[in-house]
Protein backbone atom coordinates (compact mmCIF):
# COMPACT_ATOMS: atom_id res chain seq x y z
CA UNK A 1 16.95 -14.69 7.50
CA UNK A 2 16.30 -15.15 11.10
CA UNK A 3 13.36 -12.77 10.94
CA UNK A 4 11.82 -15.21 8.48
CA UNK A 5 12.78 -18.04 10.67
CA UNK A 6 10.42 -16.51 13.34
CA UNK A 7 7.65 -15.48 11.12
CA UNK A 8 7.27 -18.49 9.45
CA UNK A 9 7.42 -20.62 12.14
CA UNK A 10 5.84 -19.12 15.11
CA UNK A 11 7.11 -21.75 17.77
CA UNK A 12 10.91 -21.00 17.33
CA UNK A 13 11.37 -18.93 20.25
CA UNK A 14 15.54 -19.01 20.07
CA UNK A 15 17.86 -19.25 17.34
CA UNK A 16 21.67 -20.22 17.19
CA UNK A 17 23.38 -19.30 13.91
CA UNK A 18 20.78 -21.88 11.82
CA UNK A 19 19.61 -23.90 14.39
CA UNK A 20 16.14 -23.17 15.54
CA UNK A 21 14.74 -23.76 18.78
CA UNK A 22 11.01 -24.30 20.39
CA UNK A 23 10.28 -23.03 24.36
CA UNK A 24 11.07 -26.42 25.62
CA UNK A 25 14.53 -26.32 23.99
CA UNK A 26 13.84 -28.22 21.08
CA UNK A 27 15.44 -27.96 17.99
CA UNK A 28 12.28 -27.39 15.46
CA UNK A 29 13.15 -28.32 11.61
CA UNK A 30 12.27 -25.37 8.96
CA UNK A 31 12.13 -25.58 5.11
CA UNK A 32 15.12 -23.62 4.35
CA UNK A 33 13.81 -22.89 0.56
CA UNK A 34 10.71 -21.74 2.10
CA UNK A 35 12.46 -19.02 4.58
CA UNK A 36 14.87 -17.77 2.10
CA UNK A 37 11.85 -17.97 -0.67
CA UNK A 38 10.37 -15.17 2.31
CA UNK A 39 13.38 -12.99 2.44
CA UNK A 40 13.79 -12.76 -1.44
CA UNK A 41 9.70 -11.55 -1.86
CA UNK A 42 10.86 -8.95 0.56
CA UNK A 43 13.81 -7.68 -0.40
CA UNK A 44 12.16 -4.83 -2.46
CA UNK A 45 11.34 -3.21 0.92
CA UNK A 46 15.09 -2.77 2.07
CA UNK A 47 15.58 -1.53 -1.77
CA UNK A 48 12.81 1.35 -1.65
CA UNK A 49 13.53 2.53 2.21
CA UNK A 50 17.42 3.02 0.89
CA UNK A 51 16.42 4.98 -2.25
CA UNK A 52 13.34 6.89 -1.45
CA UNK A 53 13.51 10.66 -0.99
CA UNK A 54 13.33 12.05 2.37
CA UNK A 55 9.86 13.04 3.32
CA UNK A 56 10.91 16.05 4.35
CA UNK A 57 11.02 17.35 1.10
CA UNK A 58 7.03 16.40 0.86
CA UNK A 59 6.14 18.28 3.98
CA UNK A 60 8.54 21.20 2.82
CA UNK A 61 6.18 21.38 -0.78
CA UNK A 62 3.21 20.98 1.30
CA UNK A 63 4.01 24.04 4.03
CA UNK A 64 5.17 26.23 0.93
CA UNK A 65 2.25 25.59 -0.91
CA UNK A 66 4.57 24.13 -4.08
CA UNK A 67 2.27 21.99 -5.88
CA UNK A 68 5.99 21.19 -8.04
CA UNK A 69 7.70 19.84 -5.60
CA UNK A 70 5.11 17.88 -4.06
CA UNK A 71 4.51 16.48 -7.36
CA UNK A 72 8.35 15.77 -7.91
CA UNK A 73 8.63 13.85 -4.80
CA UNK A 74 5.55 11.52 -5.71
CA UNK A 75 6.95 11.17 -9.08
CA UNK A 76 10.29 9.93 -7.24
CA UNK A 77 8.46 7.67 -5.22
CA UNK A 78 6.79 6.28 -7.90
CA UNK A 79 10.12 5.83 -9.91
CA UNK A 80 11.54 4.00 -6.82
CA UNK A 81 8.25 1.81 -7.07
CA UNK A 82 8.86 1.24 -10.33
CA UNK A 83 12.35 -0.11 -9.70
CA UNK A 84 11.51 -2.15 -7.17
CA UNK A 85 8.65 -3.65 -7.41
CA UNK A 86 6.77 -5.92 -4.91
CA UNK A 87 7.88 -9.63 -5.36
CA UNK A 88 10.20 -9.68 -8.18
């Protein structure tokens, strides 16, 4: 939430708990539906990073030459994707 805080409203510099704060000190109001609106369109990102396969796997398909297991991992990727998708 406090990332959103700061990339919604580029002059909050400092933030206590809720309480957002300008250079000069200032507290500086935000639209609290609008940063948690923010956080909830990305929230598929967190979803995907935790549930993707490791790359490694990729790279292992790749070196081998296994055009099956590169083709399993994009087809898990693409399931993960499908689970999470952008903005819902």
């Amino acid at each position: 939430m406090i990332e959103a805080i700061y990339k919604l409203y580029p002059q909050v510099v400092r933030t206590l708990g809720e309480t957002a704060y300008d250079a000069d000190g200032n507290e500086v109001a935000y639209d609290k539906a609008a940063v948690q609106a923010y956080v909830n369109a990305r929230d598929y990102i967190a979803k995907r990073a935790a549930e993707y396969p490791s790359m490694t796997d990729y790279l292992d398909g790749i070196v081998k030459g296994d055009q099956a297991q590169v083709q399993a991992y994009i087809d898990a990727c693409l399931a993960v994707k499908a689970k999470y998708p952008k903005g819902a």
